[in-house]
C-alpha atoms as a PDB file:
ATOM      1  CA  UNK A   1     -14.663 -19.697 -31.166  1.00  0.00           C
ATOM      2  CA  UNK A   2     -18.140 -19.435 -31.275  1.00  0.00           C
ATOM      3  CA  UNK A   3     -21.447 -17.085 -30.057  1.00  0.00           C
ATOM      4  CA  UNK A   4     -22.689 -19.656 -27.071  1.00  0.00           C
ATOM      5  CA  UNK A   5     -25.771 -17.275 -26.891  1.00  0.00           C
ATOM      6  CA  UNK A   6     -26.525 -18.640 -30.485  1.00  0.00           C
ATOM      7  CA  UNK A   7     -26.640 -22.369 -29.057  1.00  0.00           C
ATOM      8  CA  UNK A   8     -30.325 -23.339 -28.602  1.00  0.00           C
ATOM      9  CA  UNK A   9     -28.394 -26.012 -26.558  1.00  0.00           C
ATOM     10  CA  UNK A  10     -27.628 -23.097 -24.405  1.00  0.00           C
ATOM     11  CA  UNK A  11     -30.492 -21.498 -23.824  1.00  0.00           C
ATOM     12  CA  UNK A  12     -32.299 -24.786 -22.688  1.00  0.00           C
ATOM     13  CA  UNK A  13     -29.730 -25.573 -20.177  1.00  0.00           C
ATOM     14  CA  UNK A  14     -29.182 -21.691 -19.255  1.00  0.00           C
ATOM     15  CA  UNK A  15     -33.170 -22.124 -18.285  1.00  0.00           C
ATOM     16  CA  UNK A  16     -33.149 -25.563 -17.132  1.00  0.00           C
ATOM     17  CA  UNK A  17     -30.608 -24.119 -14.777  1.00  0.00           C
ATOM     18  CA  UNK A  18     -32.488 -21.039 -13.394  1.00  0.00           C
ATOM     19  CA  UNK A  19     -35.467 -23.422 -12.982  1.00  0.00           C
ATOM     20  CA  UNK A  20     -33.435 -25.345 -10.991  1.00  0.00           C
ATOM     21  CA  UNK A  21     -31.757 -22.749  -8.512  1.00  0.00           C
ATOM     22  CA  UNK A  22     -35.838 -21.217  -8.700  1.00  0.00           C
ATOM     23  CA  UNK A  23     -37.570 -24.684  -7.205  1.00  0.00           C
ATOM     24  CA  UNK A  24     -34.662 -25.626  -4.980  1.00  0.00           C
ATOM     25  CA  UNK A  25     -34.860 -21.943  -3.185  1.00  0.00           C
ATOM     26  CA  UNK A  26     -38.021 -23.714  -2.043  1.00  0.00           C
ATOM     27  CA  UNK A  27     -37.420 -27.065  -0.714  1.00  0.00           C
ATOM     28  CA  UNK A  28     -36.404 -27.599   3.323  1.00  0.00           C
ATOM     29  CA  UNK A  29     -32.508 -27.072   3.696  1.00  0.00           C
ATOM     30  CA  UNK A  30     -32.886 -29.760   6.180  1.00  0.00           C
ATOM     31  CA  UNK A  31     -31.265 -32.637   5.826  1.00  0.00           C
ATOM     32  CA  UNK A  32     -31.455 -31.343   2.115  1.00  0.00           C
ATOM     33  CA  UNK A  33     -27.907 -28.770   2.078  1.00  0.00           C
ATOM     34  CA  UNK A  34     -26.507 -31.504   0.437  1.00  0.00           C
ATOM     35  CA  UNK A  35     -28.772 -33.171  -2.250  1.00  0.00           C
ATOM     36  CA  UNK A  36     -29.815 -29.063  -3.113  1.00  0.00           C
ATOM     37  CA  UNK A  37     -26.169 -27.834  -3.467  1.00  0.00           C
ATOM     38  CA  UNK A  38     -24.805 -30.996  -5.566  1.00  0.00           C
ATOM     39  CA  UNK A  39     -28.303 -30.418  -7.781  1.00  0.00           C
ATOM     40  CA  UNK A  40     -27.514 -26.740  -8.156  1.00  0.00           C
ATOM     41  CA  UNK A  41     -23.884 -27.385  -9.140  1.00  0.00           C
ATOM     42  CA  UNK A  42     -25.052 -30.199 -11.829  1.00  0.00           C
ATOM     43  CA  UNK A  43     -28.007 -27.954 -13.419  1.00  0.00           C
ATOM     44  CA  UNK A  44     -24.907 -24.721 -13.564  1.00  0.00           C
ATOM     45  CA  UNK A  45     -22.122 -27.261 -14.953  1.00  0.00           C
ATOM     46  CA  UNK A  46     -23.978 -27.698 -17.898  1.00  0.00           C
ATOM     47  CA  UNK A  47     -24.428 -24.318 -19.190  1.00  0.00           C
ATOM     48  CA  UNK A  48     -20.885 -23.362 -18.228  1.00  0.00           C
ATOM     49  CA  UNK A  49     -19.418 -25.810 -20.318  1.00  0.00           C
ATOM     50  CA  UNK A  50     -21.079 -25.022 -22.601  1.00  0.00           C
ATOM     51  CA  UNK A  51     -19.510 -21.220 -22.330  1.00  0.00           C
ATOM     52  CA  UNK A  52     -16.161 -22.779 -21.646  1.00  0.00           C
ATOM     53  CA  UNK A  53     -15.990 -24.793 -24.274  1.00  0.00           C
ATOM     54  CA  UNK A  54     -17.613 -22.219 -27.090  1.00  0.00           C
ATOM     55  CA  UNK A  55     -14.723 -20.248 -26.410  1.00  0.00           C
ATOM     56  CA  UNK A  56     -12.088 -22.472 -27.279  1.00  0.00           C
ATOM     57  CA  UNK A  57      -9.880 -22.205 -30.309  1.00  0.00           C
ATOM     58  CA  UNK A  58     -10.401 -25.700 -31.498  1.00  0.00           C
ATOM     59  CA  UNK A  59     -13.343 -28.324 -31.600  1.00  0.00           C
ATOM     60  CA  UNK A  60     -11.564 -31.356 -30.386  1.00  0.00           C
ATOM     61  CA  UNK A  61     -11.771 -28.940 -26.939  1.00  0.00           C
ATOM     62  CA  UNK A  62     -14.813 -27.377 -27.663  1.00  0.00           C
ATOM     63  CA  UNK A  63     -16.444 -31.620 -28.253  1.00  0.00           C
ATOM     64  CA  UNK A  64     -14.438 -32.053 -24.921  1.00  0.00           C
ATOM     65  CA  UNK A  65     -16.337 -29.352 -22.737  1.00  0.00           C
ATOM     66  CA  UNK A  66     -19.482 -30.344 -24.300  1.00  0.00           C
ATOM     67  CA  UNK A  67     -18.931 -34.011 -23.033  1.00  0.00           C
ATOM     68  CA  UNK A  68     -18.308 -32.595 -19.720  1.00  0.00           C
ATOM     69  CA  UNK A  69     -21.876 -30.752 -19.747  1.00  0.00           C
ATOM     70  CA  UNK A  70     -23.306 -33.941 -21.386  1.00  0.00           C
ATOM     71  CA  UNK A  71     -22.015 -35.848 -18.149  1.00  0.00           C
ATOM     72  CA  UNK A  72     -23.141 -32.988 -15.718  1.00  0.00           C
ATOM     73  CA  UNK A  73     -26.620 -33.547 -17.270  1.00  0.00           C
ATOM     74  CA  UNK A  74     -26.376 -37.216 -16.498  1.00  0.00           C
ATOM     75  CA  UNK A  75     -25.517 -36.043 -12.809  1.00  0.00           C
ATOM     76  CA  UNK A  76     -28.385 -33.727 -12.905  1.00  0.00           C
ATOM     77  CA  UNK A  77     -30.848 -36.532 -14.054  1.00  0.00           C
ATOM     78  CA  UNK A  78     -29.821 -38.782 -11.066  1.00  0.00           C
ATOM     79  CA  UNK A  79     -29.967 -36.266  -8.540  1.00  0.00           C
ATOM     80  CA  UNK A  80     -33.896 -35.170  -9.515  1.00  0.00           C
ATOM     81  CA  UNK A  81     -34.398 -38.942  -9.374  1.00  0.00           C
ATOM     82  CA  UNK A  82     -32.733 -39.049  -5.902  1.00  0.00           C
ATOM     83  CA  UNK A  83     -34.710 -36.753  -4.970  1.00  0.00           C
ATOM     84  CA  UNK A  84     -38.286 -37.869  -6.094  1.00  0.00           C
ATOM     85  CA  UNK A  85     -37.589 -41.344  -4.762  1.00  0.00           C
ATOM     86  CA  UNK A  86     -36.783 -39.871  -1.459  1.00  0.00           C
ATOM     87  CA  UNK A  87     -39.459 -37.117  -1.222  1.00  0.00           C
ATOM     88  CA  UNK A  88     -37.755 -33.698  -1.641  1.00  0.00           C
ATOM     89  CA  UNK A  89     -39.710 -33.442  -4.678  1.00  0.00           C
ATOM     90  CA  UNK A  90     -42.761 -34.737  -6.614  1.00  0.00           C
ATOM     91  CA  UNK A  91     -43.005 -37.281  -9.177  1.00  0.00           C
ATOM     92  CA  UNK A  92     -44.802 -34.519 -11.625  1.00  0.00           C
ATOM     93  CA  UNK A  93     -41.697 -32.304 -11.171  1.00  0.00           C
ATOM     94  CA  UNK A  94     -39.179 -34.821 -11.688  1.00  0.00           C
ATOM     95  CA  UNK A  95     -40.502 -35.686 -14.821  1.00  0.00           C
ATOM     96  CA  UNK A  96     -40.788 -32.227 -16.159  1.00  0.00           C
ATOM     97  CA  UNK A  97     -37.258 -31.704 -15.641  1.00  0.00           C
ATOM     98  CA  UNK A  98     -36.051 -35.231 -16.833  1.00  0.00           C
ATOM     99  CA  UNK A  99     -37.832 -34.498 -20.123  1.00  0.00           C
ATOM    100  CA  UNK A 100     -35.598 -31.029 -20.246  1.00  0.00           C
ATOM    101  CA  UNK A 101     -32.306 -33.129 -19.216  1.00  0.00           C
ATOM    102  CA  UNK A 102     -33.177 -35.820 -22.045  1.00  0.00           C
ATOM    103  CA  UNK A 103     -33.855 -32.768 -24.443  1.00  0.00           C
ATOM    104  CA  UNK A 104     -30.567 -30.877 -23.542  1.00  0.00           C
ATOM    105  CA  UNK A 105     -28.859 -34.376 -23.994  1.00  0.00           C
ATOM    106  CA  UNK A 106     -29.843 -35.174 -27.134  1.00  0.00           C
ATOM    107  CA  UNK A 107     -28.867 -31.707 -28.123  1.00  0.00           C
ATOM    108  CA  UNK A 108     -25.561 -32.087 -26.963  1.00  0.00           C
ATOM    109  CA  UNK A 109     -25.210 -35.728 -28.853  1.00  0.00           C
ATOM    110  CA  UNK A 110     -25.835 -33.738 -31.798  1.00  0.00           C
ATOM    111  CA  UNK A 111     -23.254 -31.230 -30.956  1.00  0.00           C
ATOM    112  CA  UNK A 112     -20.692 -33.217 -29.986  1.00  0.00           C
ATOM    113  CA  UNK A 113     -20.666 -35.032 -33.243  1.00  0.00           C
ATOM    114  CA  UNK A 114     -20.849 -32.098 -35.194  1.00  0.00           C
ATOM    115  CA  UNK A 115     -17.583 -30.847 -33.442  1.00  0.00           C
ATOM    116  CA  UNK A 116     -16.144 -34.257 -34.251  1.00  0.00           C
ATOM    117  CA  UNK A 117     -16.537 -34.280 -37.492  1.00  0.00           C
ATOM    118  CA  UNK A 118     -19.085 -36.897 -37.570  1.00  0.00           C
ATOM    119  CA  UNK A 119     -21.554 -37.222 -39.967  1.00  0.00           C
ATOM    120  CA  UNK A 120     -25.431 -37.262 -39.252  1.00  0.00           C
ATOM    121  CA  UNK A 121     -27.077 -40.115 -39.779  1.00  0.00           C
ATOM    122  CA  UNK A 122     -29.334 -40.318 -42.628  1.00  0.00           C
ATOM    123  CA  UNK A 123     -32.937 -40.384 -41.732  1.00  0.00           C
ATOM    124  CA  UNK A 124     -35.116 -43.319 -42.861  1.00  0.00           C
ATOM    125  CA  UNK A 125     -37.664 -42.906 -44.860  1.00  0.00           C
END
C-alpha cells in the first residue's frame, strides 16, 4: 500500500480532472448531456484508479488499476477529440488537455512497469 497523494501521477490527473468538470460546467448541455457526462466520468476514472489501486496489498493489482486509469485516459483523449471535431470545444483547448492526457500517460507507462518489475530502459547517450 502506498501514499497516492505522493504520486505526481496523481496530482496531474487529480487536476486534469477538476479542469475538466471546471470547462465542461460551461459548455451547452444541449445535445451535449452525453459527450459532457462520458468526458467527466473518463477525466474522474483516472485519478480513482489511481486511489484504488495505491491501496492494494500487492503490485500485480496495484499495475492492474493503473492500466485501468491508463485506458480511461485513452477514453478521455478521444472524447476531447470528439468534441473539438464536432464543435463543443476549441482546437486550442483540446490540445492543452491532450498534452496533459499524453503527460499523465506516459507517467503511468512508467508506473506500470515499475509495479511490474520491469526494468527502465537505459538512456542513450
Amino acid at each position: 500500500m502506498q501514499n497516492y497523494r505522493k504520486l505526481s501521477v496523481w496530482e496531474k490527473s487529480h487536476a486534469l480532472a477538476v479542469a475538466v468538470h471546471q470547462f465542461t460546467e460551461q459548455l451547452p448541455r444541449r445535445n451535449n448531456v452525453g459527450l459532457i457526462d462520458q468526458m467527466r466520468r473518463s477525466a474522474h476514472s483516472v485519478p480513482a484508479n489511481i486511489v484504488e489501486g495505491a491501496g492494494s496489498p500487492t503490485q500485480k493489482e496495484f499495475a492492474r488499476f493503473l492500466q485501468i486509469a491508463f485506458a480511461s485516459a485513452n477514453e478521455l483523449e478521444y472524447h476531447l477529440q470528439f468534441a473539438a471535431d464536432t464543435g463543443v470545444i476549441s482546437q486550442q483547448l483540446f490540445s492543452a488537455r491532450q498534452t496533459e492526457v499524453i503527460e499523465i500517460r506516459k507517467m503511468l507507462t512508467g508506473l506500470i512497469r515499475r509495479a511490474q518489475g520491469i526494468p527502465r530502459p537505459a538512456s542513450s547517450v
